[in-house]
PDB file of N, CA and C in Angstrom:
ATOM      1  N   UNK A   1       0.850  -1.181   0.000  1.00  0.00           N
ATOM      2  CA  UNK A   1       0.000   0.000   0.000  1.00  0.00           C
ATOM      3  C   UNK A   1       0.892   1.239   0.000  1.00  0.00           C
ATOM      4  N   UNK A   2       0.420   2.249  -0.839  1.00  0.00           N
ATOM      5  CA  UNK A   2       1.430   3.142  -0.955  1.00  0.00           C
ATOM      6  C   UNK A   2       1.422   4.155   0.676  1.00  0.00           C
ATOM      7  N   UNK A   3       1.925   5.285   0.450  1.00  0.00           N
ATOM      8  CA  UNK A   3       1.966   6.069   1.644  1.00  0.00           C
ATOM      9  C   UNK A   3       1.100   7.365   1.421  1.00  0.00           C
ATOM     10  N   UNK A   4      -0.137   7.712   1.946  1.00  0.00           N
ATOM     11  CA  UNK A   4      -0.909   8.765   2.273  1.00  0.00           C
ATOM     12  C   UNK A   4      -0.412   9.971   2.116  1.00  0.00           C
ATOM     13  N   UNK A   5      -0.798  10.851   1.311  1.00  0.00           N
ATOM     14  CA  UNK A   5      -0.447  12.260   1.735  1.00  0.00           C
ATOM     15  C   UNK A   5      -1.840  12.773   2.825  1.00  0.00           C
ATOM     16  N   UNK A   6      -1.665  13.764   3.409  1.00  0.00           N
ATOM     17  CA  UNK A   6      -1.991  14.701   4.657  1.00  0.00           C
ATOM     18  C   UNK A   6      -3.415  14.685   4.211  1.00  0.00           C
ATOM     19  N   UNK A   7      -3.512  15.236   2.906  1.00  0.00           N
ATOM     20  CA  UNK A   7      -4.884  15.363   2.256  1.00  0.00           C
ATOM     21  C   UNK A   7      -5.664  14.023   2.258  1.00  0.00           C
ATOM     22  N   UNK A   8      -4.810  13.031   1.791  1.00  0.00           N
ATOM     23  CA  UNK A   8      -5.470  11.785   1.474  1.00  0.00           C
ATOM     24  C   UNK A   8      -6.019  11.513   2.690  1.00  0.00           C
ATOM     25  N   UNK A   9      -5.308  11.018   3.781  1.00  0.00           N
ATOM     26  CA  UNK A   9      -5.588  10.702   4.935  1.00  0.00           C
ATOM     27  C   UNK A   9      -6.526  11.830   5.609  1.00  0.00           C
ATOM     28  N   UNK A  10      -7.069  12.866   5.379  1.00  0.00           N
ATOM     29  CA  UNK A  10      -8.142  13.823   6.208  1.00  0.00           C
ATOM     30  C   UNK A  10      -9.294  12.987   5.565  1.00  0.00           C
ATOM     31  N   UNK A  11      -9.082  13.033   4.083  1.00  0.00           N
ATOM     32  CA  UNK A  11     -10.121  12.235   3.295  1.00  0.00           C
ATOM     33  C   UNK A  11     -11.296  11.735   3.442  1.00  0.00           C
ATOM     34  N   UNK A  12     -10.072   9.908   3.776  1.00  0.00           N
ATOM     35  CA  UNK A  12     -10.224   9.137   4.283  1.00  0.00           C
ATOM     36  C   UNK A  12     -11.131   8.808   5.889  1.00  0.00           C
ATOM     37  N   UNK A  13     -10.208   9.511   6.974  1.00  0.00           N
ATOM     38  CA  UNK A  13     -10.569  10.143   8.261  1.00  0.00           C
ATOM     39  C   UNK A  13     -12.055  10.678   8.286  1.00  0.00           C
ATOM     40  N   UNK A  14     -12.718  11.482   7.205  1.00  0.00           N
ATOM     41  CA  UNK A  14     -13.641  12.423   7.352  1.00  0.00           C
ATOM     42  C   UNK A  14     -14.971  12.191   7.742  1.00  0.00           C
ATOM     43  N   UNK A  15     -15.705  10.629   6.989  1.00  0.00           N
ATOM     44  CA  UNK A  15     -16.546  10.059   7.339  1.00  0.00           C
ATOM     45  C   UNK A  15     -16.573   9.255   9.135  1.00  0.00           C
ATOM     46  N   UNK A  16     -15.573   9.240   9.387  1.00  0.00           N
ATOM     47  CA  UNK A  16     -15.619   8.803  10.830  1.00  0.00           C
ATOM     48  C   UNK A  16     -15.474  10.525  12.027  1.00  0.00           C
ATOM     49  N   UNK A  17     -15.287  11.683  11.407  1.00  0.00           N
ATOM     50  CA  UNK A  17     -15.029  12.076  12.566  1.00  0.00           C
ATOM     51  C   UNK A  17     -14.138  12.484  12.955  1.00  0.00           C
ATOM     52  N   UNK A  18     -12.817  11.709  12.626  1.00  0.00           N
ATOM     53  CA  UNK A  18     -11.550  11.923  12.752  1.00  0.00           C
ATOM     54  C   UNK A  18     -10.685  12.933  12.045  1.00  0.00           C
ATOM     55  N   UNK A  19      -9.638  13.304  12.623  1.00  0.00           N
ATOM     56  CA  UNK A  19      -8.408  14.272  11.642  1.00  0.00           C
ATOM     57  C   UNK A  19      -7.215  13.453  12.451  1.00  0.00           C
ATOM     58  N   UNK A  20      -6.723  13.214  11.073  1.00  0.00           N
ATOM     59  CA  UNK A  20      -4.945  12.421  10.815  1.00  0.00           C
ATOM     60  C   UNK A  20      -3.914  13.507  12.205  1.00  0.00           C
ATOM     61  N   UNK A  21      -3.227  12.829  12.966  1.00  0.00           N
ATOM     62  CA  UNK A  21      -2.475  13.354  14.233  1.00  0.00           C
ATOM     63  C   UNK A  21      -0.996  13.738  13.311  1.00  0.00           C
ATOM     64  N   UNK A  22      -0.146  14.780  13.425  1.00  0.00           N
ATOM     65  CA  UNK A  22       0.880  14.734  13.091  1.00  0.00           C
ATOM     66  C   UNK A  22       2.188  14.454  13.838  1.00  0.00           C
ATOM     67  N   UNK A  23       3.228  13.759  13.838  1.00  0.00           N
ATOM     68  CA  UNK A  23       4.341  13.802  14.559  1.00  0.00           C
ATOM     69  C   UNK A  23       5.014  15.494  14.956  1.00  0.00           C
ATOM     70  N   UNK A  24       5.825  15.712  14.954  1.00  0.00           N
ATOM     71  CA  UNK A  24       6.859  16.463  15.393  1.00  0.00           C
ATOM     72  C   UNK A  24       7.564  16.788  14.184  1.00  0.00           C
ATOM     73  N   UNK A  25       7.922  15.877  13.670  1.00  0.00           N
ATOM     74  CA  UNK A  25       8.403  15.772  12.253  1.00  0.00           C
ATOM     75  C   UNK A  25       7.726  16.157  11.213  1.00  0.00           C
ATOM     76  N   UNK A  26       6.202  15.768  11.662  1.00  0.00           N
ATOM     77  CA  UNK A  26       5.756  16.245  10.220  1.00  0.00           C
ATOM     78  C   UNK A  26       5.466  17.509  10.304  1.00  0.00           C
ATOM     79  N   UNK A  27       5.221  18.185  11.687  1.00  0.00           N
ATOM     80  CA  UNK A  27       4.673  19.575  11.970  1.00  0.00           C
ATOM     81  C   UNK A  27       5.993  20.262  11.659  1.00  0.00           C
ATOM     82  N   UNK A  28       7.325  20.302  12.195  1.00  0.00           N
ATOM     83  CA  UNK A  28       8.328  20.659  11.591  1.00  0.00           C
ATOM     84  C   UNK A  28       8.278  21.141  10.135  1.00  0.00           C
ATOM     85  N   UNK A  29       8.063  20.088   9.323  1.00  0.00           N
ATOM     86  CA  UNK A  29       7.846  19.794   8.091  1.00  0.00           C
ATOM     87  C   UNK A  29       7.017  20.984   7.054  1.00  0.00           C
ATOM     88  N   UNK A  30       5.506  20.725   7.772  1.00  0.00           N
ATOM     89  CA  UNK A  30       4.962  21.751   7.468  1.00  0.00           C
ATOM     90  C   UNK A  30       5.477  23.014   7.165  1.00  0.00           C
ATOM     91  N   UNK A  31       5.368  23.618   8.523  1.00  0.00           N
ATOM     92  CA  UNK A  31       5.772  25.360   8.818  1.00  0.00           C
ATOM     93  C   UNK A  31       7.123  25.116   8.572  1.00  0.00           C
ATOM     94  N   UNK A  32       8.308  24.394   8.334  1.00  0.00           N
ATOM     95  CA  UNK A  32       9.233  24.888   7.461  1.00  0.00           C
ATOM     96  C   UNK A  32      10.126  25.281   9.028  1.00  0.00           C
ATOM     97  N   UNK A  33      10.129  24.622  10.103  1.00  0.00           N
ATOM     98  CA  UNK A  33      10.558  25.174  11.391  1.00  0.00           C
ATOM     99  C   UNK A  33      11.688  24.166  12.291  1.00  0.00           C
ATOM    100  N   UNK A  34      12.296  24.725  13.293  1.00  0.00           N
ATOM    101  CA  UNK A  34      13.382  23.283  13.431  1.00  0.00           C
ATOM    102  C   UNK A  34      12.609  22.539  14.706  1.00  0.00           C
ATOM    103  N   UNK A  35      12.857  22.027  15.061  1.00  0.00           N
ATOM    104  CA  UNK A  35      12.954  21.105  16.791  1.00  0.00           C
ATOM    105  C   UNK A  35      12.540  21.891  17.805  1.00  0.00           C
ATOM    106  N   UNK A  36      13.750  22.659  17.709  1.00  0.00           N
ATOM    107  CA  UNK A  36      13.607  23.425  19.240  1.00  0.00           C
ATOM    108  C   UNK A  36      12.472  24.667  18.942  1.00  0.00           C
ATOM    109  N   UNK A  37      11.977  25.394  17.962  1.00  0.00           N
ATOM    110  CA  UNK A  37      10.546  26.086  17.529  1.00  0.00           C
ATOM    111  C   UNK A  37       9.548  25.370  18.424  1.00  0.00           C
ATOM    112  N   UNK A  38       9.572  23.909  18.033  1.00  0.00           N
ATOM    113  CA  UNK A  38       8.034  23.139  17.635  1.00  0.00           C
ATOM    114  C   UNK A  38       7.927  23.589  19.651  1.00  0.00           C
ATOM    115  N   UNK A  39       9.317  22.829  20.213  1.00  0.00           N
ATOM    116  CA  UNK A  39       9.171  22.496  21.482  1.00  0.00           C
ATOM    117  C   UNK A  39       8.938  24.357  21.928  1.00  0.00           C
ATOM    118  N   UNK A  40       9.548  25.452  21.544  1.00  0.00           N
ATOM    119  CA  UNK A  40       8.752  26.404  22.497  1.00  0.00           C
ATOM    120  C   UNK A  40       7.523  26.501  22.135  1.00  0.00           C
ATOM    121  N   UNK A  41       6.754  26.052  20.868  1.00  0.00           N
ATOM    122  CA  UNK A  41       5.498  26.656  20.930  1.00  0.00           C
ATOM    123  C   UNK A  41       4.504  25.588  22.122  1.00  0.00           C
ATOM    124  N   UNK A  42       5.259  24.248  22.263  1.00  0.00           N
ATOM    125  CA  UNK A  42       4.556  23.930  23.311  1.00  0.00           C
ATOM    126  C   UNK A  42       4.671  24.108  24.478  1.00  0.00           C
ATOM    127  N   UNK A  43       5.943  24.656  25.024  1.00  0.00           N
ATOM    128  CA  UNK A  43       6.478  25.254  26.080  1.00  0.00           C
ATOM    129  C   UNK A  43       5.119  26.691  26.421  1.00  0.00           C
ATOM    130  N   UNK A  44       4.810  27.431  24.980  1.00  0.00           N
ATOM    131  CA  UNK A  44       4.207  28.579  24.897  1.00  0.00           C
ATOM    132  C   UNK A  44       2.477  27.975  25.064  1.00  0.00           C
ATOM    133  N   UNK A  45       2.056  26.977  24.974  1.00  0.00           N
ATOM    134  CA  UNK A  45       0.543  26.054  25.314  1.00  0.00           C
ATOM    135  C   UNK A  45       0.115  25.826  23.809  1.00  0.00           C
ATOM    136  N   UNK A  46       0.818  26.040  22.824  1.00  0.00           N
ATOM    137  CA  UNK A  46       0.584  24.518  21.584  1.00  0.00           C
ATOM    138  C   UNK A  46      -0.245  23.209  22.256  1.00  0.00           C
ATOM    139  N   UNK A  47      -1.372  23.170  21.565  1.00  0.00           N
ATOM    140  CA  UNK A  47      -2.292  22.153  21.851  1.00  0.00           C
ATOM    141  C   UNK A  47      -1.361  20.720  21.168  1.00  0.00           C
ATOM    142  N   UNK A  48      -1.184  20.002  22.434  1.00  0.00           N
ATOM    143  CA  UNK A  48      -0.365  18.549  21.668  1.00  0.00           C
ATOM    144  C   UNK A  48      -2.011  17.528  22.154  1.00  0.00           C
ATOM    145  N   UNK A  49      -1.553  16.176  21.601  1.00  0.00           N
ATOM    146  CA  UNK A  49      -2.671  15.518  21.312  1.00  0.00           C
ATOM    147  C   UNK A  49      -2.085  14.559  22.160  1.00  0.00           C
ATOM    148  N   UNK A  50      -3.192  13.532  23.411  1.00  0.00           N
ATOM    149  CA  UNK A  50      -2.553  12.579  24.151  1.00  0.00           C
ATOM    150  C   UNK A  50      -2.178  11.385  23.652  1.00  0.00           C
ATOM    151  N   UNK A  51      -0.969  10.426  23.997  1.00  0.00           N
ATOM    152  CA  UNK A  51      -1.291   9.275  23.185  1.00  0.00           C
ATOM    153  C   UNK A  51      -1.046   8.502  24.118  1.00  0.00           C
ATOM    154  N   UNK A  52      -1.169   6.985  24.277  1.00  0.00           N
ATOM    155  CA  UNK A  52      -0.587   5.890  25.065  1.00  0.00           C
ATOM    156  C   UNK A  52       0.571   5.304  24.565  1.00  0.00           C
ATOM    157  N   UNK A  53       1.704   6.321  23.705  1.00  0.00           N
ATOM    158  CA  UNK A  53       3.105   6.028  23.720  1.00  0.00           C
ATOM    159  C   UNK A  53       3.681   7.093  23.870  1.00  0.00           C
ATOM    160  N   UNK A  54       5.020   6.837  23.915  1.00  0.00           N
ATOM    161  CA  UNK A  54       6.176   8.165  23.510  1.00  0.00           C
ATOM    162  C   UNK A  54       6.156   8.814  22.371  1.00  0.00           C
ATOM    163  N   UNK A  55       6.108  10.411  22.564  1.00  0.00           N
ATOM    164  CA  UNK A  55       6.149  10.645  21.769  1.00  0.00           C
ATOM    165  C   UNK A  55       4.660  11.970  21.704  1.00  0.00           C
ATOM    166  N   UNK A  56       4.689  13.198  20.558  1.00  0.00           N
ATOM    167  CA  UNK A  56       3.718  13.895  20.824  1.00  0.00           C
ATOM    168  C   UNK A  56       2.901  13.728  19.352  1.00  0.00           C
ATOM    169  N   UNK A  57       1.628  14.454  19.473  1.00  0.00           N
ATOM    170  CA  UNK A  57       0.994  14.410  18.125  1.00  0.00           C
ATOM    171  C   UNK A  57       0.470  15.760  18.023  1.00  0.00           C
ATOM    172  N   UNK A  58       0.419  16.021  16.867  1.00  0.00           N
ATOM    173  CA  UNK A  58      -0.506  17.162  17.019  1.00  0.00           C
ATOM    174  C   UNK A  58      -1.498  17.163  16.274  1.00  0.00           C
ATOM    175  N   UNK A  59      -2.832  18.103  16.399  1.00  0.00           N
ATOM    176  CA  UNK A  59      -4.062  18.040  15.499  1.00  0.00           C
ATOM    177  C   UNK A  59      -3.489  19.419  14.847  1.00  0.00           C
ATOM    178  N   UNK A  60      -3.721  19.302  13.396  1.00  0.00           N
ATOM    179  CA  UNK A  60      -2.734  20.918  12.595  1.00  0.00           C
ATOM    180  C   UNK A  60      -4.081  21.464  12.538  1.00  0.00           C
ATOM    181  N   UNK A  61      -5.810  21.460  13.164  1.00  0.00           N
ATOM    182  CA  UNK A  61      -6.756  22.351  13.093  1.00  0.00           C
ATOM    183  C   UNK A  61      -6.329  22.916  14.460  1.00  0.00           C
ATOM    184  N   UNK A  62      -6.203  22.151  15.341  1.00  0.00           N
ATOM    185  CA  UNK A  62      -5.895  22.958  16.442  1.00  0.00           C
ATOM    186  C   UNK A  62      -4.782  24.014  16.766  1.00  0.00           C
ATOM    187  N   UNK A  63      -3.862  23.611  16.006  1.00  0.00           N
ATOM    188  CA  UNK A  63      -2.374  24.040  16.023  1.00  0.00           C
ATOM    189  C   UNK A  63      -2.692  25.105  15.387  1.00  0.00           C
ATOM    190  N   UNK A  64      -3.508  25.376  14.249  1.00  0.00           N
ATOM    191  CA  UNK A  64      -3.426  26.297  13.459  1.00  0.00           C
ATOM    192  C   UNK A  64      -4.801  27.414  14.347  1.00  0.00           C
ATOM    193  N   UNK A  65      -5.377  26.938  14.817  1.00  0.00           N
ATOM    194  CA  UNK A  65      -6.184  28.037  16.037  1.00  0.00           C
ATOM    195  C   UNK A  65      -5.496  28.630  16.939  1.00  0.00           C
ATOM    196  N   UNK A  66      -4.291  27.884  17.678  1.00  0.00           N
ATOM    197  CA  UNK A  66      -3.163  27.800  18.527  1.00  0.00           C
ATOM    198  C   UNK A  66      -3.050  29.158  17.939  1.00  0.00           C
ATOM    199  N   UNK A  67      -1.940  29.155  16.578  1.00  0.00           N
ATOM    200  CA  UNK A  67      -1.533  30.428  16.079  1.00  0.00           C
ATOM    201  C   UNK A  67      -2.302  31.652  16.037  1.00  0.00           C
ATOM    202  N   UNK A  68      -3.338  31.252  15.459  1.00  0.00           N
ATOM    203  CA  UNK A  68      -4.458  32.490  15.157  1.00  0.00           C
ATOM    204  C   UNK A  68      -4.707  33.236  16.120  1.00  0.00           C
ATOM    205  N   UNK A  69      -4.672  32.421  17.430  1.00  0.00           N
ATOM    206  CA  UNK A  69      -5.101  33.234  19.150  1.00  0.00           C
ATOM    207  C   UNK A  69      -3.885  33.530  19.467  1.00  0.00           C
ATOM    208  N   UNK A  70      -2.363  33.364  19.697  1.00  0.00           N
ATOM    209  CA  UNK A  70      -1.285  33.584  19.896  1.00  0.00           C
ATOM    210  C   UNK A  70      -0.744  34.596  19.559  1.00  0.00           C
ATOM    211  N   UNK A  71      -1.381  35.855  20.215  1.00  0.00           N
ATOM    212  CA  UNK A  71      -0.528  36.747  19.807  1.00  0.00           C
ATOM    213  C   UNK A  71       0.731  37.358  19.459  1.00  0.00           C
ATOM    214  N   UNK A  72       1.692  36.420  20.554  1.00  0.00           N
ATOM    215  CA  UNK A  72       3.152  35.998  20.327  1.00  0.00           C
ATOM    216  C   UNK A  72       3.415  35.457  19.835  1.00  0.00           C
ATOM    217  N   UNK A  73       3.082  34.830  18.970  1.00  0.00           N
ATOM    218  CA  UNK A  73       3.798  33.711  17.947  1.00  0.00           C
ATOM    219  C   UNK A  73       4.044  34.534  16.542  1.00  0.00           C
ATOM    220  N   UNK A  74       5.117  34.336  15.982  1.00  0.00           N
ATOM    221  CA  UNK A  74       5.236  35.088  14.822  1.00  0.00           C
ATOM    222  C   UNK A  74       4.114  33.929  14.026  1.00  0.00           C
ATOM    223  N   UNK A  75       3.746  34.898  12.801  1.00  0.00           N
ATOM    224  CA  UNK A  75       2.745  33.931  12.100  1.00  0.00           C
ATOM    225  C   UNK A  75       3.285  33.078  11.292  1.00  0.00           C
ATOM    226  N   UNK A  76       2.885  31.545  11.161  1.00  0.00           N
ATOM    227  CA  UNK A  76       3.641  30.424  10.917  1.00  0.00           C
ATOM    228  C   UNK A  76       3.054  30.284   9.284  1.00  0.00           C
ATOM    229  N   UNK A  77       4.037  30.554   8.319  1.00  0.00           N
ATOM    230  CA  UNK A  77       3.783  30.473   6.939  1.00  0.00           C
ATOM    231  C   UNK A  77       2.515  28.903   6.762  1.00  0.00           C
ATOM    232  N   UNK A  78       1.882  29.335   5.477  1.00  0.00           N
ATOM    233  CA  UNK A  78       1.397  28.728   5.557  1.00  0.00           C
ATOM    234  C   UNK A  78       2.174  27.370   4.479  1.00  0.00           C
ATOM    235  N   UNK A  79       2.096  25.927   4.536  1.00  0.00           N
ATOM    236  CA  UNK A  79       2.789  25.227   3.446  1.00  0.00           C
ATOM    237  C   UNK A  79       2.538  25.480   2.196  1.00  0.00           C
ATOM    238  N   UNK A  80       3.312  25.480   1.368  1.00  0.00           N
ATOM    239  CA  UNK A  80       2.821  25.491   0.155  1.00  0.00           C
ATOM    240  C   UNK A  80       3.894  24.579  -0.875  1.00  0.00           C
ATOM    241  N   UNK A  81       3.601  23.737  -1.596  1.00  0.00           N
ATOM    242  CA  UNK A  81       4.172  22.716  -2.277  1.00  0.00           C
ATOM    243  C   UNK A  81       5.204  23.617  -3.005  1.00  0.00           C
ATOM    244  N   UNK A  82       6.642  22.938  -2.860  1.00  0.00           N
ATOM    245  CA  UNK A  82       7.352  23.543  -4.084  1.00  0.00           C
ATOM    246  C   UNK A  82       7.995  23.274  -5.426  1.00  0.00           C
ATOM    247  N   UNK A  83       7.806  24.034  -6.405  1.00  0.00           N
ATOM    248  CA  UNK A  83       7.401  23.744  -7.768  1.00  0.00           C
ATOM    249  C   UNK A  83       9.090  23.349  -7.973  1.00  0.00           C
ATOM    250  N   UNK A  84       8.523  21.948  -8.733  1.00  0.00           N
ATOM    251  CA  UNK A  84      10.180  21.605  -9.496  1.00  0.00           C
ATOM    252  C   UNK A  84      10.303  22.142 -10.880  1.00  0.00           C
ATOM    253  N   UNK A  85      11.292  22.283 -10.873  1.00  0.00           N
ATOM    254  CA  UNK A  85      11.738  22.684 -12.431  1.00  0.00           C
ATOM    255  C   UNK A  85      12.890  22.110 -12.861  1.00  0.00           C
ATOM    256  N   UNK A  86      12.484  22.059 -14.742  1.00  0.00           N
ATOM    257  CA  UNK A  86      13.297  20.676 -15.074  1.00  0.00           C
ATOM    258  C   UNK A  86      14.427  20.878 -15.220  1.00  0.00           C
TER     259      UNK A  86
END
């Protein structure tokens, strides 16, 4: 089975209710940000998601409300795919 993009998996998720959790990595990923960012914005009350392992998740609707109310947070670009050229 191949591997989900973000979109696919909300998709998928949508009829149940659910939204796809992101790692650390993938939130990184996103906003284009390092490690130690992700960890002050939760230091700063970044909504993380509970799990029964190691390790954090995040919901990126919440995260992205997080920002919107955060007046301190510089505003976190939004992703945008980048175009290859041949």
């Amino acid at each position: 089975m191949a591997t989900q993009t973000l979109a696919e998996r909300t998709e998928t998720l949508r009829p149940t209710g659910l939204t796809p959790l992101l790692t650390t990595a993938q939130l990184m990923a996103r906003y284009g940000v390092s490690n130690w960012t992700v960890n002050e914005w939760v230091k700063r009350g970044c909504p993380v998601e509970p799990t029964s392992f190691r390790g954090r998740r995040f919901d990126l609707d919440r995260v992205r409300d997080w920002m919107a109310a955060d007046q301190t947070a510089p505003p976190a670009p939004e992703f945008v795919p980048a175009q290859r050229t041949a």
